[in-house]
Protein backbone atom coordinates (compact mmCIF):
# COMPACT_ATOMS: atom_id res chain seq x y z
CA UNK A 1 -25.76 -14.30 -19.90
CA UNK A 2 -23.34 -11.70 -20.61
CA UNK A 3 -21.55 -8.88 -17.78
CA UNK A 4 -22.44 -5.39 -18.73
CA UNK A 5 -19.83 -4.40 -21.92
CA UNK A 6 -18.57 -1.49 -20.24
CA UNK A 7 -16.71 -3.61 -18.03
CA UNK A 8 -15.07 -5.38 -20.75
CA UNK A 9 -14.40 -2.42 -22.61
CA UNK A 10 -11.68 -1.02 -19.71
CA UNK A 11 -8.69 -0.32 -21.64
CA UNK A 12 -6.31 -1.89 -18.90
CA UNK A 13 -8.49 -5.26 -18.86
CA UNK A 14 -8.47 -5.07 -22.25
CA UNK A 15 -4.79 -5.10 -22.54
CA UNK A 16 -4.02 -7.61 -20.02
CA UNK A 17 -6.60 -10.17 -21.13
CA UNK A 18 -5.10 -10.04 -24.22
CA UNK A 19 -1.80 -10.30 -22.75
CA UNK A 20 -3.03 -13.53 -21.44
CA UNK A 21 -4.43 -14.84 -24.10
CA UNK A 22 -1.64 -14.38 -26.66
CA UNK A 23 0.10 -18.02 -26.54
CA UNK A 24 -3.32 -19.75 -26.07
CA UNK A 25 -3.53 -19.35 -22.41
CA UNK A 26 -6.77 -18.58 -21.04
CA UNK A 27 -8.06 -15.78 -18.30
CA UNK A 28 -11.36 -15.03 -17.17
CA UNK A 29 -12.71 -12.46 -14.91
CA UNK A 30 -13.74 -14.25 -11.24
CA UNK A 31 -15.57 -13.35 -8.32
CA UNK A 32 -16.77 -9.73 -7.25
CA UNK A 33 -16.44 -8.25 -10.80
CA UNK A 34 -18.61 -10.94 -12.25
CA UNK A 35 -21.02 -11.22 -9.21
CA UNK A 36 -21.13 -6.81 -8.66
CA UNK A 37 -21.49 -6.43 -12.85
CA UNK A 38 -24.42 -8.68 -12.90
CA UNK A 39 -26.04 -6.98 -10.34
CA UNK A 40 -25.23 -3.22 -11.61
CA UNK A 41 -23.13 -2.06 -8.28
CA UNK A 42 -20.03 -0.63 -8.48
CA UNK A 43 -17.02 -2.50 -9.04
CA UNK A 44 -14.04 -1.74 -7.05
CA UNK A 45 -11.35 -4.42 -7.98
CA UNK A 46 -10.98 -6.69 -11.01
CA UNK A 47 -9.96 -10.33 -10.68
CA UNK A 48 -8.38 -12.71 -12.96
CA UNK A 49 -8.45 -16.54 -12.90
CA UNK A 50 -5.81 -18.11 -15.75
CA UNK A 51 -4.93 -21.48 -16.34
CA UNK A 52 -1.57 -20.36 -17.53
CA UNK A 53 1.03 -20.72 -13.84
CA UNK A 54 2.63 -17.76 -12.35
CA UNK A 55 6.10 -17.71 -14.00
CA UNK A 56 4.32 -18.09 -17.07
CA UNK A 57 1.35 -15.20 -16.00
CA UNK A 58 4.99 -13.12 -15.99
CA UNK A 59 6.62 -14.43 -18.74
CA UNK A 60 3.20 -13.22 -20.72
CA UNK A 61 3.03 -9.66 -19.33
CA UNK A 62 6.78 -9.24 -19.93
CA UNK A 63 6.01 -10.46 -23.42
CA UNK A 64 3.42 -7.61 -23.73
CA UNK A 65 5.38 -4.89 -22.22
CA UNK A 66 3.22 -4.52 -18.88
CA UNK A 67 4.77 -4.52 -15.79
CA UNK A 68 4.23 -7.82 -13.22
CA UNK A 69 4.25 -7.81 -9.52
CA UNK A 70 4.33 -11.23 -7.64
CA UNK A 71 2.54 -9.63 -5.20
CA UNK A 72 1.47 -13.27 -3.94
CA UNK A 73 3.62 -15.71 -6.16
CA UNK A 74 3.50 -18.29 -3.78
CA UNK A 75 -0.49 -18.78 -4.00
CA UNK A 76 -0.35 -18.05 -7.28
CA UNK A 77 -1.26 -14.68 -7.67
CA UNK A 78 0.58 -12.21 -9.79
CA UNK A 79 -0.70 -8.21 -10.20
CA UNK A 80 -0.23 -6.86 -14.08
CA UNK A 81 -0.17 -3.02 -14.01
CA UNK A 82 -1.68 -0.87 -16.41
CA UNK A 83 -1.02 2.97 -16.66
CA UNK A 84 -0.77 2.62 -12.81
CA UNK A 85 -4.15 0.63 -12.03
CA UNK A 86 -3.53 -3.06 -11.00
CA UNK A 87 -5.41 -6.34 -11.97
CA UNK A 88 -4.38 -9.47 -9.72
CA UNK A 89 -4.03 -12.78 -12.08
CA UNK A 90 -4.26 -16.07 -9.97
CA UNK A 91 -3.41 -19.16 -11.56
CA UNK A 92 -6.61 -22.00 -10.90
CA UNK A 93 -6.11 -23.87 -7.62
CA UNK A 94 -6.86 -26.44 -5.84
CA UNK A 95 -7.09 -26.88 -1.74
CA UNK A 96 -4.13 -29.89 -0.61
CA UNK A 97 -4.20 -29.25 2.86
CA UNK A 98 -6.37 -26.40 5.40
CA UNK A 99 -6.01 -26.21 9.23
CA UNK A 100 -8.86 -23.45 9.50
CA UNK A 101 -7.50 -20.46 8.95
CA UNK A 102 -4.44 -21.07 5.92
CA UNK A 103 -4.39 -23.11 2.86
CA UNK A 104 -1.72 -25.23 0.92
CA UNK A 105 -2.58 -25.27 -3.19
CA UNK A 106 -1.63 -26.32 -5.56
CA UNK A 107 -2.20 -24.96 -9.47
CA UNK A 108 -4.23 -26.73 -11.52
CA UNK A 109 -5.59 -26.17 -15.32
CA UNK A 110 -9.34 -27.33 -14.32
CA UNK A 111 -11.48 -24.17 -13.42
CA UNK A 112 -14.03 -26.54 -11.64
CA UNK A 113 -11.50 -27.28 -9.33
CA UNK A 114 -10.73 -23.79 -8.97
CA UNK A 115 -14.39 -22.58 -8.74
CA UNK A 116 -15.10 -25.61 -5.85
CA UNK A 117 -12.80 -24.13 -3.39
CA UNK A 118 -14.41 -20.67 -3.87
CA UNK A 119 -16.77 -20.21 -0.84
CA UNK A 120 -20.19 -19.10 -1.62
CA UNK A 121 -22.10 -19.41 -5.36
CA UNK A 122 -22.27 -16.20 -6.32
CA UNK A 123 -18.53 -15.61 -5.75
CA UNK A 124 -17.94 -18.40 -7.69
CA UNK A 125 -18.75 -17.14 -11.55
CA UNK A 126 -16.54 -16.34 -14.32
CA UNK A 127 -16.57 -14.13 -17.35
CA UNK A 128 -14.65 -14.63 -20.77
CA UNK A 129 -12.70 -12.53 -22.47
CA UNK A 130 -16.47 -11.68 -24.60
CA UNK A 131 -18.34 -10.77 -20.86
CA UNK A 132 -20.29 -14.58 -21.39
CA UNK A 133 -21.04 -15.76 -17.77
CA UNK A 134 -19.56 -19.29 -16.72
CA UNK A 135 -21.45 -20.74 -14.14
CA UNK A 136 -19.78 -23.84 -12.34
CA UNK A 137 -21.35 -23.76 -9.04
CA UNK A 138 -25.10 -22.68 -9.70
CA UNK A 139 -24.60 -19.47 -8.48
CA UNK A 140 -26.44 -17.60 -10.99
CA UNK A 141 -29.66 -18.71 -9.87
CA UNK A 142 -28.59 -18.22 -6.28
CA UNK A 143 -27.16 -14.16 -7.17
CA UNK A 144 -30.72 -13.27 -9.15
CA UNK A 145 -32.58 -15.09 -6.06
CA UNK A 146 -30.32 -13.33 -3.35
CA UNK A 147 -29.44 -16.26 -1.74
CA UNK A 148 -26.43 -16.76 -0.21
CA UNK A 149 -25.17 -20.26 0.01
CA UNK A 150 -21.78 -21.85 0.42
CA UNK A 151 -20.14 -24.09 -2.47
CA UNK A 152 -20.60 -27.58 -1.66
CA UNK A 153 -20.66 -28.81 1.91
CA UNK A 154 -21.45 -25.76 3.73
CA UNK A 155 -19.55 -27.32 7.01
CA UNK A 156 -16.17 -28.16 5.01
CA UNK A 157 -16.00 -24.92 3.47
CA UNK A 158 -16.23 -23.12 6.99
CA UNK A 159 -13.40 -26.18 8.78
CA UNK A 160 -11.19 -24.90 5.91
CA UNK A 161 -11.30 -21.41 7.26
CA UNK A 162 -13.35 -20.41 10.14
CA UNK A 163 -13.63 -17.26 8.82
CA UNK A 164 -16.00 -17.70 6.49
CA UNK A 165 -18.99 -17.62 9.01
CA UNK A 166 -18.29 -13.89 9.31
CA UNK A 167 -17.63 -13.68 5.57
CA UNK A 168 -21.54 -15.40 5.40
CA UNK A 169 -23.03 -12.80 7.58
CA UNK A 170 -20.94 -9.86 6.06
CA UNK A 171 -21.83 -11.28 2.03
CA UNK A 172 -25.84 -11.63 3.75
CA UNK A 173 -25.51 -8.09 5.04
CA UNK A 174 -24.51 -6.51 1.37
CA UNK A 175 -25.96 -9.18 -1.22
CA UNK A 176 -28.65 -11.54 0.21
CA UNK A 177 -32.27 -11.57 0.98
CA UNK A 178 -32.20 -14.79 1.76
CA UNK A 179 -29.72 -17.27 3.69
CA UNK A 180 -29.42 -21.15 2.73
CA UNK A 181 -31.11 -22.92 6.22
CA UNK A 182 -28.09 -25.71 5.71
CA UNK A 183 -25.44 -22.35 5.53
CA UNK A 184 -26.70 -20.85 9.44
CA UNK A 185 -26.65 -24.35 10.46
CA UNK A 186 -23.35 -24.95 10.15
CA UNK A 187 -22.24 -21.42 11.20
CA UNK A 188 -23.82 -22.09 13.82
CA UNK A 189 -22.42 -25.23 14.86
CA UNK A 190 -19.15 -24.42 14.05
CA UNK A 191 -18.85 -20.78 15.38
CA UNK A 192 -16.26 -22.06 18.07
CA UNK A 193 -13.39 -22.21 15.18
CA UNK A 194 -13.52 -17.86 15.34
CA UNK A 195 -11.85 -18.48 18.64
CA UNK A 196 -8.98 -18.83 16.45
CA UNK A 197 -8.82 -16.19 14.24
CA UNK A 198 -6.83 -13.13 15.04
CA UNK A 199 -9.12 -10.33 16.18
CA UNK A 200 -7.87 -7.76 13.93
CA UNK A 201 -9.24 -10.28 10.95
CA UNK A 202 -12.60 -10.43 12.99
CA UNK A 203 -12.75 -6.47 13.25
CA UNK A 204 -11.98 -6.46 9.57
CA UNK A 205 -15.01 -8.34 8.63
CA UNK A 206 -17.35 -6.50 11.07
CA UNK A 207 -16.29 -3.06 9.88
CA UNK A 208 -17.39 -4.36 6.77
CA UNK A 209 -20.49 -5.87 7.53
CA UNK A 210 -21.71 -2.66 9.65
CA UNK A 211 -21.10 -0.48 6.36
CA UNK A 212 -23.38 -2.37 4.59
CA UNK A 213 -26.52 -0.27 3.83
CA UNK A 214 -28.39 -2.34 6.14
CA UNK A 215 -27.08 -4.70 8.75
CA UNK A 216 -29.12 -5.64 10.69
CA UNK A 217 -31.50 -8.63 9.15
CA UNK A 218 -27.50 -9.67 9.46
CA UNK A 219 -26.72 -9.19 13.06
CA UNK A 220 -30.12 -10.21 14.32
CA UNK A 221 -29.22 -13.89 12.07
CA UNK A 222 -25.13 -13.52 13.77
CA UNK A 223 -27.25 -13.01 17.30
CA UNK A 224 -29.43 -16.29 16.56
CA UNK A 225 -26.33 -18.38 15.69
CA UNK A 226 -24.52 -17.78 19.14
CA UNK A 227 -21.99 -15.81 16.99
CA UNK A 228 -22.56 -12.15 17.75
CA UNK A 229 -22.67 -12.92 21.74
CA UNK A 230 -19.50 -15.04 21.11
CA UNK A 231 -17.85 -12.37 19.38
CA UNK A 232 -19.04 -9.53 21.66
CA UNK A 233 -20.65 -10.71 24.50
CA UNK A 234 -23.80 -8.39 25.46
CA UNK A 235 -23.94 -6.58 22.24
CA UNK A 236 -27.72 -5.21 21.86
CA UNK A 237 -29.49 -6.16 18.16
CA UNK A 238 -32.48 -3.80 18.92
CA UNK A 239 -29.98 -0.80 19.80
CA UNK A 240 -28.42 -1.43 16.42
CA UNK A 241 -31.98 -1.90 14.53
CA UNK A 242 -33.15 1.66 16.19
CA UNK A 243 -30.57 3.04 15.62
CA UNK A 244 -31.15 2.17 11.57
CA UNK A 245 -34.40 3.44 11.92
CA UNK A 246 -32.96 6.79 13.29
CA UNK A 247 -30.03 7.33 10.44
CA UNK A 248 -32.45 8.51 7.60
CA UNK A 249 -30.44 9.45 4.34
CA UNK A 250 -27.18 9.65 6.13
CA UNK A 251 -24.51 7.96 4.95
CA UNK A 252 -23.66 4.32 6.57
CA UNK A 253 -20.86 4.56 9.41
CA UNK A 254 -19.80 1.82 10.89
CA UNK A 255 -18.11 3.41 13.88
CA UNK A 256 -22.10 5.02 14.53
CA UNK A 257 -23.29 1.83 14.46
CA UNK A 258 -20.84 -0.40 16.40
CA UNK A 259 -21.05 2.31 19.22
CA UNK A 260 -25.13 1.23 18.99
CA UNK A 261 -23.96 -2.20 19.09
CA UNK A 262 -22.02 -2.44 22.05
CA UNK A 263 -20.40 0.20 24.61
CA UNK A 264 -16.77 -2.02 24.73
CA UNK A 265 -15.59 -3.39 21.54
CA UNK A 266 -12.36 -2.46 21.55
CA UNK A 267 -10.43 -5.38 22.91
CA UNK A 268 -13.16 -7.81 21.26
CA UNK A 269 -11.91 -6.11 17.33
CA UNK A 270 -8.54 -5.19 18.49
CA UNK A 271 -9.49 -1.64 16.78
CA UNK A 272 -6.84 0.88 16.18
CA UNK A 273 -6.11 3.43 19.04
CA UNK A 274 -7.59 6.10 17.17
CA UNK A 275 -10.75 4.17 16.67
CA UNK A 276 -10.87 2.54 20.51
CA UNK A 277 -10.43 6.65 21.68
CA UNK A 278 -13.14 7.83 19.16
CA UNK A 279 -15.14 4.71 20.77
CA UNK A 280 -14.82 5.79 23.95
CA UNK A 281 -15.36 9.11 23.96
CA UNK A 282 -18.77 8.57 22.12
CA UNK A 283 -19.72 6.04 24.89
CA UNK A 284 -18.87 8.94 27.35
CA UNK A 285 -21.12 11.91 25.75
CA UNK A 286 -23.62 8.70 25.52
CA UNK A 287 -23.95 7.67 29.02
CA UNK A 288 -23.72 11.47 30.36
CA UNK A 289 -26.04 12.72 28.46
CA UNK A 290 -23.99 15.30 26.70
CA UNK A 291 -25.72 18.13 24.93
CA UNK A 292 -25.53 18.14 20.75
CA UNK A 293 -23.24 21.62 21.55
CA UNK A 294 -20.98 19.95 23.86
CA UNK A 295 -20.56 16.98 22.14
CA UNK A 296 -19.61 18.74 18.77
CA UNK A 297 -17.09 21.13 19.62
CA UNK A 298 -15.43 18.55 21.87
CA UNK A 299 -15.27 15.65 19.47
CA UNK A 300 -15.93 17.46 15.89
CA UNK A 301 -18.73 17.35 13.84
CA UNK A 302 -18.53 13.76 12.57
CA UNK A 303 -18.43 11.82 15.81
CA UNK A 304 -20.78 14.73 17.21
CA UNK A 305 -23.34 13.75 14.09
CA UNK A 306 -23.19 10.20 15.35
CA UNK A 307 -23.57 11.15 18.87
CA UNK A 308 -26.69 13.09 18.03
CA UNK A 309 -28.55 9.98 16.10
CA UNK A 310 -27.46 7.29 18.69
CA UNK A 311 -28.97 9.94 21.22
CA UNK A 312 -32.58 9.94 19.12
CA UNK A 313 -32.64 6.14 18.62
CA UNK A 314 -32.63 6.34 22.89
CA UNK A 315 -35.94 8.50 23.08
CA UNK A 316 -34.13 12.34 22.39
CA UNK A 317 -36.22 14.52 20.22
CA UNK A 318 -33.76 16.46 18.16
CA UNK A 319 -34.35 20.11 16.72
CA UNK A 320 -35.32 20.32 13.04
CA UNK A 321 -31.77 21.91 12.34
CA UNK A 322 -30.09 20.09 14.26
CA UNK A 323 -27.22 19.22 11.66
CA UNK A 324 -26.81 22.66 10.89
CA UNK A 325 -26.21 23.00 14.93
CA UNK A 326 -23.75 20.38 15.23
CA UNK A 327 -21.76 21.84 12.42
CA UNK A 328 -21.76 25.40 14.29
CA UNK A 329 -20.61 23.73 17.35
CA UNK A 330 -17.71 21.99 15.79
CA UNK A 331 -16.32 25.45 14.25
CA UNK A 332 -16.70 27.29 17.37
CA UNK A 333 -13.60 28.76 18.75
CA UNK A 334 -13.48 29.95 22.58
CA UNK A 335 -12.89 33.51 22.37
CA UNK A 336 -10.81 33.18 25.66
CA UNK A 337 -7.00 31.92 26.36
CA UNK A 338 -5.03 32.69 29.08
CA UNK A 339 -3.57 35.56 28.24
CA UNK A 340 -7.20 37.64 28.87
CA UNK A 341 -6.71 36.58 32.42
CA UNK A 342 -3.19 38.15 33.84
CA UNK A 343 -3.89 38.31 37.56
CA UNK A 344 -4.65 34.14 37.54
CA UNK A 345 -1.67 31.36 37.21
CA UNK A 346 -1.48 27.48 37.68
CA UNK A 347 -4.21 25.66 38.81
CA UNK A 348 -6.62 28.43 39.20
CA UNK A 349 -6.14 29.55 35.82
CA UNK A 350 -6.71 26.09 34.37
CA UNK A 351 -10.14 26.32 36.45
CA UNK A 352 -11.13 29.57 35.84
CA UNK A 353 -10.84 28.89 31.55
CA UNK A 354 -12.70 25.33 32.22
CA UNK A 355 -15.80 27.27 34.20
CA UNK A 356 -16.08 30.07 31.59
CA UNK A 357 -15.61 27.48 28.61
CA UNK A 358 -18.67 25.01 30.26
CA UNK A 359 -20.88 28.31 30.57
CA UNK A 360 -19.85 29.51 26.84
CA UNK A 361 -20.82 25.93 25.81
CA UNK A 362 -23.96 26.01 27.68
CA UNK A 363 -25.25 29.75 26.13
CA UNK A 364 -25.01 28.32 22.97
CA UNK A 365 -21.42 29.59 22.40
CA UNK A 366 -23.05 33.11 22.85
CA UNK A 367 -21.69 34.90 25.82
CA UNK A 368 -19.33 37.26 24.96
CA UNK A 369 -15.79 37.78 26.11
CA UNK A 370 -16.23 40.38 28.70
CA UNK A 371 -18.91 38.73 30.19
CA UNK A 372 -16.38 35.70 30.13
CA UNK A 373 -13.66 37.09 31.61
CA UNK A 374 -15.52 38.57 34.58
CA UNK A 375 -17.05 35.05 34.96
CA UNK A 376 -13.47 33.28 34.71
CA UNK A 377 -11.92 35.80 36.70
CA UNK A 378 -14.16 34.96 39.82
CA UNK A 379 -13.47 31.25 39.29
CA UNK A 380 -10.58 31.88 39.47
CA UNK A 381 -10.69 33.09 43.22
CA UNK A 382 -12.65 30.36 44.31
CA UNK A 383 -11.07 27.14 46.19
CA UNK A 384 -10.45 24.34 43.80
């Protein structure tokens, strides 16, 4: 089996394979590229496995006039640049000592060894320099099947990094249909080990798997393991699933759906501050029942979009134009500032723009200023 040509016929990969390839040395693509070619999704990065050792991966490119970055020398990793696109080049390896979350290698010339510390099957196949698939691990039978297995011993490939049971369920969530019985079982059992990982690596691989077209044959398997209730305790499956049902041809947003998910994962993801405000203002508008106007033109049209759809998968009928509402919400501009209201200061001001703002939000944005003004200027004279 061959990978589609046009990915062999990239002018950069064409270049640098060569580059590799000019002393005897071999290369071959690895991993996604092989794996997302086969299947005919995009393909975002391209990998290199070589046989040939760093200093000599450098020695090579110098030879052919590219430019090389040891961008992770020590692992054995080197990036060639071509006309300002980068291909990483790792040298074969082999695993000499793990602890669950880091790895000591060592190079090696053998790509079976290389291909048996990869973690699942499908991530585990190689292309030549012609596009002719090399299949150590069996994984070609598992990609055209969907099934997503681990190399080897499923258990020793998660106690060499625990984070591969969240790698499982994010690869299940974008490539399988089905999930090797031997694979959950020993997420399951070892699911403890995440306690481990830092959280910002654990929000990294559930941003991920939320993006995926559709999650949640994924989560519901994560919430059947004990790992979604370890990872965020009380987190609601069926509030995810309607909310799927709910998205129709939007595009996936994993911020929508981790809001569905659970009202508090901040702390659980370590998510940036930016995305633990955005969170929290959506679980606000949520649980007070904020109106699609209200919602947009405080919090913009994207988070108001999601606010809308996590408000239908709850029961809300929405209005046929509803995304055409939202987007006039987030442009509106209150036609009042303080200015319009001379004979108010301080804290009655502050009131008086806040009362007339609510009851412009709550016409539809379609009372006008004088009406406004009158309306402020009386809130204004009442206590606070």
């Amino acid at each position: 089996m061959r990978i589609p040509d046009q990915i062999m016929a990239d002018p950069g990969l064409i270049r640098v394979m060569r580059a590799l390839h000019a002393q005897g040395d071999h290369a071959f693509l690895v991993g996604g590229v092989v794996r997302n070619a086969l299947l005919g999704q995009p393909v975002d990065d391209i990998d290199i496995a070589t046989d040939a050792t760093p200093d000599r991966v450098m020695a090579l490119a110098q030879a052919a006039g590219l430019r090389a970055v040891p961008t992770g020398i020590d692992h054995g990793t080197v990036t060639l640049v071509h006309d300002g696109r980068g291909y990483e080049v790792t040298t074969f390896r082999r695993d000499v000592e793990t602890d669950g979350r880091h790895a000591v290698v060592a190079f090696t010339e053998d790509m079976a060894q290389d291909a048996a510390r990869r973690d699942f099957t499908m991530n585990a196949l190689y292309a030549d320099v012609d596009g002719q698939v090399i299949d150590p691990m069996g994984g070609l039978a598992d990609l055209t099947a969907r099934r997503l297995r681990f190399v080897g011993d499923p258990a020793q490939r998660i106690r060499e990094d625990y984070l591969r049971i969240l790698r499982f369920f994010r690869f299940f969530a974008r490539y399988g249909q089905h999930a090797d019985p031997d694979a959950v079982a020993a997420c399951a059992a070892h699911k403890d080990g995440l306690t481990g990982i830092a959280r910002e690596r654990i929000g990294a691989e559930m941003r991920k798997l939320l993006a995926a077209t559709d999650p949640a044959p994924s989560v519901a398997l994560m919430a059947d393991t004990g790992v979604l209730d370890l990872l965020l305790p009380g987190a609601d499956p069926a509030a995810l699933e309607a909310l799927l049902a709910h998205e129709g041809d939007l595009p996936p947003s994993w911020p929508r759906r981790l809001a569905a998910l659970h009202p508090e994962p901040a702390a659980a993801l370590r998510l940036s501050k930016t995305e633990t405000k955005n969170q929290a203002v959506l679980q606000t508008a949520l649980r007070e029942d904020w109106s699609l106007d209200r919602a947009a033109y405080r919090l913009g049209a994207e988070i108001g979009c999601d606010h809308a759809i996590l408000m239908a998968a709850r029961g809300k009928v929405l209005p046929p134009d509803w995304q055409a509402q939202i987007q006039q919400a987030a442009e509106a501009r209150f036609p009042l500032k303080a200015a319009d209201l001379p004979d108010l200061q301080g804290p009655a001001l502050g009131h008086a723009l806040k009362t007339a703002e609510a009851a412009w939000i709550a016409s539809g944005f379609a009372l006008p200023a004088p009406a406004l003004i009158d309306m402020a200027n009386l809130a204004g004279k009442e206590p606070t």
